[in-house]
PDB file of N, CA and C in Angstrom:
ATOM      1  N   UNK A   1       3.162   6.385 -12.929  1.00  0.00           N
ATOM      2  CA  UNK A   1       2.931   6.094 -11.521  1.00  0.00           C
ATOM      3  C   UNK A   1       4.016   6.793 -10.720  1.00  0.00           C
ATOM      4  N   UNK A   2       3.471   7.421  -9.332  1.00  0.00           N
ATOM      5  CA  UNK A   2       4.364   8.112  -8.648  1.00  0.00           C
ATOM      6  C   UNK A   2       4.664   7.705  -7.231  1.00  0.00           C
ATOM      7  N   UNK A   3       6.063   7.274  -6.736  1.00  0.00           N
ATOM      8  CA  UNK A   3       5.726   6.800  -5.588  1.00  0.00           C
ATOM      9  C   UNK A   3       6.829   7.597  -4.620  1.00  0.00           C
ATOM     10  N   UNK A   4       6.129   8.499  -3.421  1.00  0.00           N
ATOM     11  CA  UNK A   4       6.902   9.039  -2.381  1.00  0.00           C
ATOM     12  C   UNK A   4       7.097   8.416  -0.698  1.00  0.00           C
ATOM     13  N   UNK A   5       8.104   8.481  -0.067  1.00  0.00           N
ATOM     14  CA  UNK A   5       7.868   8.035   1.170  1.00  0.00           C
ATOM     15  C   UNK A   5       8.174   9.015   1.625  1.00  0.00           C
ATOM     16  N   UNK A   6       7.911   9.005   2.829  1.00  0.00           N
ATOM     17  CA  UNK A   6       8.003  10.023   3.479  1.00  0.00           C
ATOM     18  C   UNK A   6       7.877   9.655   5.473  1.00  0.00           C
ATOM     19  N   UNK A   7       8.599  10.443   6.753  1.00  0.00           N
ATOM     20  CA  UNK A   7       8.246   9.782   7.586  1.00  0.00           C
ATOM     21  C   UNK A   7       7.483  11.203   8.394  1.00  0.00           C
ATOM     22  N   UNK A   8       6.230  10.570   8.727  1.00  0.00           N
ATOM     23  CA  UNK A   8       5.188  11.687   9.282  1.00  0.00           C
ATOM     24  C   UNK A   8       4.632  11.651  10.288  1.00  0.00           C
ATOM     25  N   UNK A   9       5.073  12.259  11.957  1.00  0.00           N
ATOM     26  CA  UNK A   9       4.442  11.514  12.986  1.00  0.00           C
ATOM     27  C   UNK A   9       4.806  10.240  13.770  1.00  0.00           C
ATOM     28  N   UNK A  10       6.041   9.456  13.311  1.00  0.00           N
ATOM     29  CA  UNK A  10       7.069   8.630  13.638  1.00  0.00           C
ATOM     30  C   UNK A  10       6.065   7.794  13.048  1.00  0.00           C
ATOM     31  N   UNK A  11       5.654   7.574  11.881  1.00  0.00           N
ATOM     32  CA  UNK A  11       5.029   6.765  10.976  1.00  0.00           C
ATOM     33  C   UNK A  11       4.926   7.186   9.398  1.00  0.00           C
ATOM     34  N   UNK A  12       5.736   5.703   8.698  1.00  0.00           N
ATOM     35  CA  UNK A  12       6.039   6.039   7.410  1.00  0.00           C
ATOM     36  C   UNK A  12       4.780   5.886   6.083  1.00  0.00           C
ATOM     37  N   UNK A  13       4.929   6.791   5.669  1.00  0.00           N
ATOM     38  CA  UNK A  13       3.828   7.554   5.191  1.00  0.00           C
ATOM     39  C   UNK A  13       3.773   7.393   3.633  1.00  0.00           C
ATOM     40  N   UNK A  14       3.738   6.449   2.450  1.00  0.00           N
ATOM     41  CA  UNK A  14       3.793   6.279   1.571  1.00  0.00           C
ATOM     42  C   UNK A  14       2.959   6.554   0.632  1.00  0.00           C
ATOM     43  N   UNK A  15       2.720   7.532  -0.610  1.00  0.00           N
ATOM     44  CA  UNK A  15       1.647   8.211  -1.197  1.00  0.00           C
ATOM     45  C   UNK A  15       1.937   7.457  -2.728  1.00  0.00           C
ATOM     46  N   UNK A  16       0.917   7.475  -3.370  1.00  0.00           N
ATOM     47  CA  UNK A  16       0.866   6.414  -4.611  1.00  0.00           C
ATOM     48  C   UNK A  16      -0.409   7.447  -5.622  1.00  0.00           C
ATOM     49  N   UNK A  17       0.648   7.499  -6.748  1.00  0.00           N
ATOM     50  CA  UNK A  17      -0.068   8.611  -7.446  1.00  0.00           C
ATOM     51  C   UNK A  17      -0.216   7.780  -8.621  1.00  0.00           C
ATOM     52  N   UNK A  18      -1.400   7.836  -9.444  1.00  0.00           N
ATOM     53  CA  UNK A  18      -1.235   7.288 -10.624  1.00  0.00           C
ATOM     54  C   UNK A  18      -2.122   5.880 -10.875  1.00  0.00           C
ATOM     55  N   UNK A  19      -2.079   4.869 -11.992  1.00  0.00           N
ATOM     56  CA  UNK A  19      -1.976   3.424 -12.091  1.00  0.00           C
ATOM     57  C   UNK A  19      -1.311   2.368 -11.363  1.00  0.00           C
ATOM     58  N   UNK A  20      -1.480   1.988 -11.014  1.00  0.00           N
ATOM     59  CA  UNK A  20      -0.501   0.641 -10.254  1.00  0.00           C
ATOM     60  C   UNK A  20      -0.902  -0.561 -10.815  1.00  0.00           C
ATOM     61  N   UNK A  21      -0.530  -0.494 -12.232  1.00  0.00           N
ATOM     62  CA  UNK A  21      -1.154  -1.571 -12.958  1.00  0.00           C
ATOM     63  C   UNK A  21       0.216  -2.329 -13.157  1.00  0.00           C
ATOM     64  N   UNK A  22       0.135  -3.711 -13.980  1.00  0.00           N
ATOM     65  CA  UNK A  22       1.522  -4.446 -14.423  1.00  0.00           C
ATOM     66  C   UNK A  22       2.358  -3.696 -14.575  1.00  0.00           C
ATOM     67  N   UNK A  23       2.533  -2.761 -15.543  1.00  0.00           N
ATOM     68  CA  UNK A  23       3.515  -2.380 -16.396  1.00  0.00           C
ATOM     69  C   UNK A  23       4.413  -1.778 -15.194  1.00  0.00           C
ATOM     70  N   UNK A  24       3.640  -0.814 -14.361  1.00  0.00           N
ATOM     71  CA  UNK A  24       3.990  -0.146 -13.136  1.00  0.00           C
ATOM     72  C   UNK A  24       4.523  -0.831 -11.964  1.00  0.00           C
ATOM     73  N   UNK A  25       4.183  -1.861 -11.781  1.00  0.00           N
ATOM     74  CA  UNK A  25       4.104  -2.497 -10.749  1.00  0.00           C
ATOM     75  C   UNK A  25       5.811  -3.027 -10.016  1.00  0.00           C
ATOM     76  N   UNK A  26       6.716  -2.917 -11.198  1.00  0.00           N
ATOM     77  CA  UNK A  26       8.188  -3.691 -10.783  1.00  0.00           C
ATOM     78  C   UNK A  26       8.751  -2.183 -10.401  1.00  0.00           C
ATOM     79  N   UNK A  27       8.405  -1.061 -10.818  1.00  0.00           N
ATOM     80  CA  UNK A  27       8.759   0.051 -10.522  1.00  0.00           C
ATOM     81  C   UNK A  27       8.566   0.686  -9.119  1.00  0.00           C
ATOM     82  N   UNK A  28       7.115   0.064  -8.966  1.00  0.00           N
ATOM     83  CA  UNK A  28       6.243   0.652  -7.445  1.00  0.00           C
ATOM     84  C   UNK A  28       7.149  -0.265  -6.429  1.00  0.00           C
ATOM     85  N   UNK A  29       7.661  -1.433  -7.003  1.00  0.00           N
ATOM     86  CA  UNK A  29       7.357  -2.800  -5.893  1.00  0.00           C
ATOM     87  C   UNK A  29       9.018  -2.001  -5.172  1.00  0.00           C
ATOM     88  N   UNK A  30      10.055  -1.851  -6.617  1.00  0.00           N
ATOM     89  CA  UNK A  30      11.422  -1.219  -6.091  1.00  0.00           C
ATOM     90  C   UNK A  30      11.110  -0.120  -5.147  1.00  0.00           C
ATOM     91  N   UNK A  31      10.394   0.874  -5.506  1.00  0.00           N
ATOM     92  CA  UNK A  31      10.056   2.057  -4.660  1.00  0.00           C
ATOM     93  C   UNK A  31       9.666   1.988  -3.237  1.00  0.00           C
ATOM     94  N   UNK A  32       9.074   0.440  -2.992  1.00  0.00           N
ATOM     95  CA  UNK A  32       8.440   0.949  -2.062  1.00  0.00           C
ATOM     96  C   UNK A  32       9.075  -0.172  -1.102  1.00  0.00           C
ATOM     97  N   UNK A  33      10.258  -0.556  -1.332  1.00  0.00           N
ATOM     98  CA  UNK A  33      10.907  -1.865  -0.665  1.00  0.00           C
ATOM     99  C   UNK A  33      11.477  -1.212   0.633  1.00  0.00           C
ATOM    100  N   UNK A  34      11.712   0.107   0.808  1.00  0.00           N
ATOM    101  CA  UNK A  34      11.702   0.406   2.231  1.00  0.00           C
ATOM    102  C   UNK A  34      10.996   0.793   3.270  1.00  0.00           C
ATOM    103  N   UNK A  35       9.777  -0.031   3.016  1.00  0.00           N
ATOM    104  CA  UNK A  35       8.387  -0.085   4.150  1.00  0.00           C
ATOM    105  C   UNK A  35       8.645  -1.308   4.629  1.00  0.00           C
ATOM    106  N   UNK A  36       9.385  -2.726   4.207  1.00  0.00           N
ATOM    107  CA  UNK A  36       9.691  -3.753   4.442  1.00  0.00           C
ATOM    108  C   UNK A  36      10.555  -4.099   5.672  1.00  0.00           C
ATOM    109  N   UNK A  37      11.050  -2.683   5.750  1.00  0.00           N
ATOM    110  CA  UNK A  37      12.149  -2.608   6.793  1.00  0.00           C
ATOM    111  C   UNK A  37      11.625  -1.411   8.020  1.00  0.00           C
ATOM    112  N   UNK A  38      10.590  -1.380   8.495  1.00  0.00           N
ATOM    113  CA  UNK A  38       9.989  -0.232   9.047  1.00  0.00           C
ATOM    114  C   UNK A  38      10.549  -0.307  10.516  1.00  0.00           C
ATOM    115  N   UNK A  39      11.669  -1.091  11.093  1.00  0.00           N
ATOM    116  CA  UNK A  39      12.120  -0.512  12.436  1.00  0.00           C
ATOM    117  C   UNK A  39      10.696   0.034  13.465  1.00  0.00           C
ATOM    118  N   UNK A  40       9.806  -0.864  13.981  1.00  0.00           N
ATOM    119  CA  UNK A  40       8.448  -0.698  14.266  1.00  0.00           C
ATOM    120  C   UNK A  40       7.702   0.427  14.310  1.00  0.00           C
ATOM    121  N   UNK A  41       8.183   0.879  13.753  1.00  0.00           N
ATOM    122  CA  UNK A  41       6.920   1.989  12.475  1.00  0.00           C
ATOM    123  C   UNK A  41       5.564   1.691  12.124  1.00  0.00           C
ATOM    124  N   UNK A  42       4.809   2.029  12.319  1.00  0.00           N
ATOM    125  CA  UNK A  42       3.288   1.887  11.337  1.00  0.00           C
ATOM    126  C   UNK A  42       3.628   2.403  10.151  1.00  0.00           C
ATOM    127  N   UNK A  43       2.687   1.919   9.015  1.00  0.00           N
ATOM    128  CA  UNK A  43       3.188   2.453   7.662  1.00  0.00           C
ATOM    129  C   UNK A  43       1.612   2.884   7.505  1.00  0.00           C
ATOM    130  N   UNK A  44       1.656   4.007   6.409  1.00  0.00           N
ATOM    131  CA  UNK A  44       0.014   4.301   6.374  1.00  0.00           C
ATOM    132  C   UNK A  44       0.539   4.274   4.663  1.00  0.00           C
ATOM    133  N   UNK A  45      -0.354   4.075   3.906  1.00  0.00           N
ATOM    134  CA  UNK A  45      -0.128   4.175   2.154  1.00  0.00           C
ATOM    135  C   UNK A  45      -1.309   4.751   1.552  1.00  0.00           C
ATOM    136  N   UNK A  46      -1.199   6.060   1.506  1.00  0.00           N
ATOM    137  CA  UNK A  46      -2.040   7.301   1.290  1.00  0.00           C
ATOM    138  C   UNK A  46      -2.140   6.512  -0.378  1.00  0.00           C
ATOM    139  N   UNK A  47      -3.425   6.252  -0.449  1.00  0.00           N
ATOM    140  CA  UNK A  47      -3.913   6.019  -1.962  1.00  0.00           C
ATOM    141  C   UNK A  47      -5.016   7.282  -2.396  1.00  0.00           C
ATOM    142  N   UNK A  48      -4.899   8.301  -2.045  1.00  0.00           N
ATOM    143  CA  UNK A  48      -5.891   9.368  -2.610  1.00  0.00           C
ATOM    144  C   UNK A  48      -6.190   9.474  -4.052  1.00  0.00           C
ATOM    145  N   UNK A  49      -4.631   9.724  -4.315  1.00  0.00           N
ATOM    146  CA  UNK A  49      -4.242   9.776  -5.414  1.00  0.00           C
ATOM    147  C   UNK A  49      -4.118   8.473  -6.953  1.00  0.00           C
ATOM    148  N   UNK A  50      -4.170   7.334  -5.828  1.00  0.00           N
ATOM    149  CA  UNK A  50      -4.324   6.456  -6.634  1.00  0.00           C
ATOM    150  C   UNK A  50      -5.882   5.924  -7.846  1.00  0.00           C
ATOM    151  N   UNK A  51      -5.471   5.904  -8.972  1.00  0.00           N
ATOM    152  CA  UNK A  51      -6.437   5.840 -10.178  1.00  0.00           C
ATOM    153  C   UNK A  51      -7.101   4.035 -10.457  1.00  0.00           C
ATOM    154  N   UNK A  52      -5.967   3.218 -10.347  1.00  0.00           N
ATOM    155  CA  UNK A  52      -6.356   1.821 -10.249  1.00  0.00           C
ATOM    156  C   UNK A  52      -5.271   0.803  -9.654  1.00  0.00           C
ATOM    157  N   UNK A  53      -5.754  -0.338  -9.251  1.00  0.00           N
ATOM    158  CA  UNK A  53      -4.653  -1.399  -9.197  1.00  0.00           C
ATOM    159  C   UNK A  53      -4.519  -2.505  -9.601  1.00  0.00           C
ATOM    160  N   UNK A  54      -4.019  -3.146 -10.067  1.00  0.00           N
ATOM    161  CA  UNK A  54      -3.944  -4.619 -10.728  1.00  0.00           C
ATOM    162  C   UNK A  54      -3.604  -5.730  -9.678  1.00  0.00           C
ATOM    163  N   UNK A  55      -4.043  -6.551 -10.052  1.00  0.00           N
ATOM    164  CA  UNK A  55      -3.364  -8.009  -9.163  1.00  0.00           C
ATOM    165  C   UNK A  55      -2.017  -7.915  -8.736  1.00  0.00           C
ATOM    166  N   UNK A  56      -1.007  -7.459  -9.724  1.00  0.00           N
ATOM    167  CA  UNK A  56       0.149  -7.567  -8.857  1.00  0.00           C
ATOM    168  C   UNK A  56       0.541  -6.332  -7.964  1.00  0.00           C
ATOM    169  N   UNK A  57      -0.120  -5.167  -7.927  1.00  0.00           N
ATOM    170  CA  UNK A  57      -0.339  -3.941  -6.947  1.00  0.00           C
ATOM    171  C   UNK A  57      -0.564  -4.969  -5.669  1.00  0.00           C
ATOM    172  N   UNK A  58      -1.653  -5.541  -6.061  1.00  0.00           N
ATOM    173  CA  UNK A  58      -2.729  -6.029  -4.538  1.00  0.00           C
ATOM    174  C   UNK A  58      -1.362  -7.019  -3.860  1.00  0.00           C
ATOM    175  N   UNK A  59      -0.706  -7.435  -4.744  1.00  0.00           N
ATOM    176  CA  UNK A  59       0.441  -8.593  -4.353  1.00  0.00           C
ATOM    177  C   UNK A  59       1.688  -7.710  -3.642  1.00  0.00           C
ATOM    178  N   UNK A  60       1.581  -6.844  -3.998  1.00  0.00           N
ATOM    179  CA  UNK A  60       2.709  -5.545  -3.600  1.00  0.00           C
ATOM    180  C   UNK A  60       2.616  -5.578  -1.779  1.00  0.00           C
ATOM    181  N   UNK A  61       1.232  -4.964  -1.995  1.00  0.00           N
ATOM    182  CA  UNK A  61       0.349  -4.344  -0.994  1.00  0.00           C
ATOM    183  C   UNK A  61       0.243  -5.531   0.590  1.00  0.00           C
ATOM    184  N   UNK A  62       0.047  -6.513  -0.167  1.00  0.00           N
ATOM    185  CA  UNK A  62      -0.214  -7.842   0.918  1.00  0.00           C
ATOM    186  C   UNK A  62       1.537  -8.117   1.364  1.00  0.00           C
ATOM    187  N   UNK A  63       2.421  -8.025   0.546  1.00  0.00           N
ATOM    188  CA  UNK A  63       3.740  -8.494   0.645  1.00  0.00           C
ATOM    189  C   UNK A  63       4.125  -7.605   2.372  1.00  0.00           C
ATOM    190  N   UNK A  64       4.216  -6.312   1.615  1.00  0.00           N
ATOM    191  CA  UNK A  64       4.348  -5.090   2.881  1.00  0.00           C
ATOM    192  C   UNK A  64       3.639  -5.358   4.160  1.00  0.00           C
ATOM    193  N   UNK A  65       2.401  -5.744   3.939  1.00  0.00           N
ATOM    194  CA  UNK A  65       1.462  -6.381   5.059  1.00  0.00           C
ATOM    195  C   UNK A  65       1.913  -7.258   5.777  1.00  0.00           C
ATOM    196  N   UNK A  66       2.330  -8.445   5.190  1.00  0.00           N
ATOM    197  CA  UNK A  66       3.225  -9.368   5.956  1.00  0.00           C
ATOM    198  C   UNK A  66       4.027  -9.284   6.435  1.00  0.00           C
ATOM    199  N   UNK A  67       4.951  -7.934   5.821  1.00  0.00           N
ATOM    200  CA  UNK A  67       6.103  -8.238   6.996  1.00  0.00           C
ATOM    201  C   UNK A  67       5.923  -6.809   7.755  1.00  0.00           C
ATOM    202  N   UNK A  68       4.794  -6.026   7.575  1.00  0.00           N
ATOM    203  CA  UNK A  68       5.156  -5.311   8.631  1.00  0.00           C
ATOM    204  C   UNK A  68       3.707  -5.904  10.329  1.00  0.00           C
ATOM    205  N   UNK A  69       3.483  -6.992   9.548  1.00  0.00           N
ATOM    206  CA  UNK A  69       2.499  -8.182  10.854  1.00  0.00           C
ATOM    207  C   UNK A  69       3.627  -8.770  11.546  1.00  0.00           C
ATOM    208  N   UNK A  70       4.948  -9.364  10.621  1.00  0.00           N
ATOM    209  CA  UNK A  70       5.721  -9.633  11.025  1.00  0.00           C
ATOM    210  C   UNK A  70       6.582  -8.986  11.964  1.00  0.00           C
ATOM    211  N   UNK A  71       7.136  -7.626  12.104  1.00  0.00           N
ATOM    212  CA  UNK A  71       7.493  -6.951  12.808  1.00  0.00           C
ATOM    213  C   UNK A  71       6.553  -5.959  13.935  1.00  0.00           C
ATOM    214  N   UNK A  72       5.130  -6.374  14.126  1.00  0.00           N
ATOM    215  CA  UNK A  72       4.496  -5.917  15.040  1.00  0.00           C
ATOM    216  C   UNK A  72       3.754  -4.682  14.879  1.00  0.00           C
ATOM    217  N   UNK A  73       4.054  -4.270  13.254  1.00  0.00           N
ATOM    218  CA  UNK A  73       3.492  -2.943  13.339  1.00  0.00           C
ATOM    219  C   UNK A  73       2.312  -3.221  12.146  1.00  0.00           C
ATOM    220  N   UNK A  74       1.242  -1.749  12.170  1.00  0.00           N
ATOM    221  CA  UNK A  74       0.377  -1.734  11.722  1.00  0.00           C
ATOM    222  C   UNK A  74       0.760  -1.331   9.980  1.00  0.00           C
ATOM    223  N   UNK A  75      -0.432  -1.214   9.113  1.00  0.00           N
ATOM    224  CA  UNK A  75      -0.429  -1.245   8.318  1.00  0.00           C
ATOM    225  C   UNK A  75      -1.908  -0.390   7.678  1.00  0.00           C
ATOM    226  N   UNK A  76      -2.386   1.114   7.605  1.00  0.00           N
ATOM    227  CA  UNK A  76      -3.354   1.392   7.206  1.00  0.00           C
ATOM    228  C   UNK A  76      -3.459   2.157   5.700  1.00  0.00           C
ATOM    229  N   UNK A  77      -4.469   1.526   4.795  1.00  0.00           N
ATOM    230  CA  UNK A  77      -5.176   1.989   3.708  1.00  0.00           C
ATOM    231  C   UNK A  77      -5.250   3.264   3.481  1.00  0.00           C
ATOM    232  N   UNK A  78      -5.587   4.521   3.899  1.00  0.00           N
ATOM    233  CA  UNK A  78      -5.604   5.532   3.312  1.00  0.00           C
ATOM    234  C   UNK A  78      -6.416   6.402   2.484  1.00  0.00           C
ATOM    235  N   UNK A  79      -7.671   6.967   2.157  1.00  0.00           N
ATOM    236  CA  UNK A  79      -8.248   7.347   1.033  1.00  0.00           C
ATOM    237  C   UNK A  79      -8.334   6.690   0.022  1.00  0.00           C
ATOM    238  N   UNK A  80      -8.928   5.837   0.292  1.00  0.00           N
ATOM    239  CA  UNK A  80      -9.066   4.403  -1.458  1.00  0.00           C
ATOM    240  C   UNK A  80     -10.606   4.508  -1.427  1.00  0.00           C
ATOM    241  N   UNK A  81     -10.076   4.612  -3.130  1.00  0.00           N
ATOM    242  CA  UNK A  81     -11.550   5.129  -3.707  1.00  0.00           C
ATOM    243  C   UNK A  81     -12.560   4.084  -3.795  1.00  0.00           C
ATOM    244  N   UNK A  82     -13.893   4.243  -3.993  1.00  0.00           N
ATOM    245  CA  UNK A  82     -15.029   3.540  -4.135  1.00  0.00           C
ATOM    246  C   UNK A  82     -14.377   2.426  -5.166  1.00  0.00           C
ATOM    247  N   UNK A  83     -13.934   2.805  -6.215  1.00  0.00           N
ATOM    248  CA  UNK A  83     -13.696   1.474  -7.281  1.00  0.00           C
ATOM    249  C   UNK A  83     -12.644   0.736  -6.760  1.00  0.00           C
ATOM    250  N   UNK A  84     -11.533   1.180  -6.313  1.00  0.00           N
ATOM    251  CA  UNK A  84     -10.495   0.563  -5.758  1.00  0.00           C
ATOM    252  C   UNK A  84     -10.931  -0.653  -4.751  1.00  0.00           C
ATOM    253  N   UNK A  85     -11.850  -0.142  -3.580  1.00  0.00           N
ATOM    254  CA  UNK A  85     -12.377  -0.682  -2.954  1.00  0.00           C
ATOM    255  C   UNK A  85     -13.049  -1.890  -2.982  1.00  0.00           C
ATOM    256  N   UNK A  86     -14.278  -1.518  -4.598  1.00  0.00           N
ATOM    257  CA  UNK A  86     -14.285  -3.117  -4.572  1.00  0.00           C
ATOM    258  C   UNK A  86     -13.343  -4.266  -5.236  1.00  0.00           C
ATOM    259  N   UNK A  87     -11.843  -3.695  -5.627  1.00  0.00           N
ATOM    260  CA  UNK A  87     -11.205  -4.687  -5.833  1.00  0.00           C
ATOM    261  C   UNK A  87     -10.700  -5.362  -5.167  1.00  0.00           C
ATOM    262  N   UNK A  88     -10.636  -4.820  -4.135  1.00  0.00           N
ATOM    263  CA  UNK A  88     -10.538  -5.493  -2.716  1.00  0.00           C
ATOM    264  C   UNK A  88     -11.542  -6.120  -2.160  1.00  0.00           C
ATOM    265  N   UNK A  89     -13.135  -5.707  -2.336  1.00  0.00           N
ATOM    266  CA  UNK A  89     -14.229  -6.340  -2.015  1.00  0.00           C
ATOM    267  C   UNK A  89     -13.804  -7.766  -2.239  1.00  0.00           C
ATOM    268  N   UNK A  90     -13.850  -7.615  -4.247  1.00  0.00           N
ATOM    269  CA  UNK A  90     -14.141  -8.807  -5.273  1.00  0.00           C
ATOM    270  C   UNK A  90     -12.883  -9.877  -4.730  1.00  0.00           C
ATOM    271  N   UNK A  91     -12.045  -9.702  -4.418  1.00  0.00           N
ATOM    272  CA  UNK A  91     -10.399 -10.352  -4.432  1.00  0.00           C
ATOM    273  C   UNK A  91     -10.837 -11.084  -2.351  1.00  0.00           C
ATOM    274  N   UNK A  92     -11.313 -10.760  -2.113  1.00  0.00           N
ATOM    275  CA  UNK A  92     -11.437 -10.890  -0.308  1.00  0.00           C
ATOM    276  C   UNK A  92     -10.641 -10.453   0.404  1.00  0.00           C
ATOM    277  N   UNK A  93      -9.794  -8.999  -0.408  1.00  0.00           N
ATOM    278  CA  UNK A  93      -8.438  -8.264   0.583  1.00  0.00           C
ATOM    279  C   UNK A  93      -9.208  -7.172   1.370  1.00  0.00           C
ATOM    280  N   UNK A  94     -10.639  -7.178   1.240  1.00  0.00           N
ATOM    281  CA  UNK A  94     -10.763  -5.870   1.936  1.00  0.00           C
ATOM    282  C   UNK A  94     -11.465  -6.575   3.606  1.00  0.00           C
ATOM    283  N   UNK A  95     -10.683  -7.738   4.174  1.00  0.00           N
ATOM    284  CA  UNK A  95     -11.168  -8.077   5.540  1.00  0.00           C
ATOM    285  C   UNK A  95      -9.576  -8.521   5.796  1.00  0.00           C
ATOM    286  N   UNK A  96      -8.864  -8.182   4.933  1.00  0.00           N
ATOM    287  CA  UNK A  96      -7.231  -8.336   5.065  1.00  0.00           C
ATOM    288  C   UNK A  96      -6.494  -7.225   5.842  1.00  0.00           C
ATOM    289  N   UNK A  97      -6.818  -6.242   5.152  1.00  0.00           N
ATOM    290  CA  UNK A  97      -7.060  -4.960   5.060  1.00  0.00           C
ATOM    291  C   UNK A  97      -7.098  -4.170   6.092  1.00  0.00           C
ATOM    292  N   UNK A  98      -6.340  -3.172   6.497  1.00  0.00           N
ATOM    293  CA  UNK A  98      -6.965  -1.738   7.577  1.00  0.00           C
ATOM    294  C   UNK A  98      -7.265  -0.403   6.526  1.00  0.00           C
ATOM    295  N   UNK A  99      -8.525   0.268   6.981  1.00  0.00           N
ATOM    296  CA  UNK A  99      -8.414   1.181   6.004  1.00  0.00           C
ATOM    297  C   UNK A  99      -9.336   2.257   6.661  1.00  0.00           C
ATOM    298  N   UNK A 100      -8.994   3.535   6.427  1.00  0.00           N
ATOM    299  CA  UNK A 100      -9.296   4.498   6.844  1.00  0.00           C
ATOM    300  C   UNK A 100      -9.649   5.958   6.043  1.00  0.00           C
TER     301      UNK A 100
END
């Protein structure tokens, strides 16, 4: 699993390459702990690249959500694939969710 940030457009721009399954997941969660702090930033999390996610991905994903609801800023999805999608269907994160 590959995780880059990046700031693009005065909005931080996070790309996720790979699995985001368990094993991955304490690795992604460290990586991506400075979206938590977005100084009112929108964060966008480019999943193009992303292959699958597990429950604790989706737990990742909602965490970041909260606090960047908390700090006023947005939060959009990114290129998530048809299967990805309905794990979000199946789970009820995809009315949680911004996605584009």
């Amino acid at each position: 699993m590959k995780t880059t940030i990046q700031e693009i457009e005065n909005k931080i721009v996070a790309t996720l390459v790979g699995e985001l399954d368990t094993t991955a997941a304490i690795e992604v969660e460290e990586a991506l702990k400075p979206l938590l702090d977005t100084h009112g930033r929108d964060i966008v999390i480019d999943c193009t690249d992303l292959e699958y996610i597990a429950s604790s991905g989706l737990r990742i994903l909602l965490s970041i959500l909260k606090q960047a609801k908390s700090h006023d800023c947005n939060l959009v999805l990114r290129n998530v694939n048809d299967d990805i999608k309905d794990v979000f269907r199946m789970t009820g994160f995809i009315n949680i969710f911004q996605f584009e």
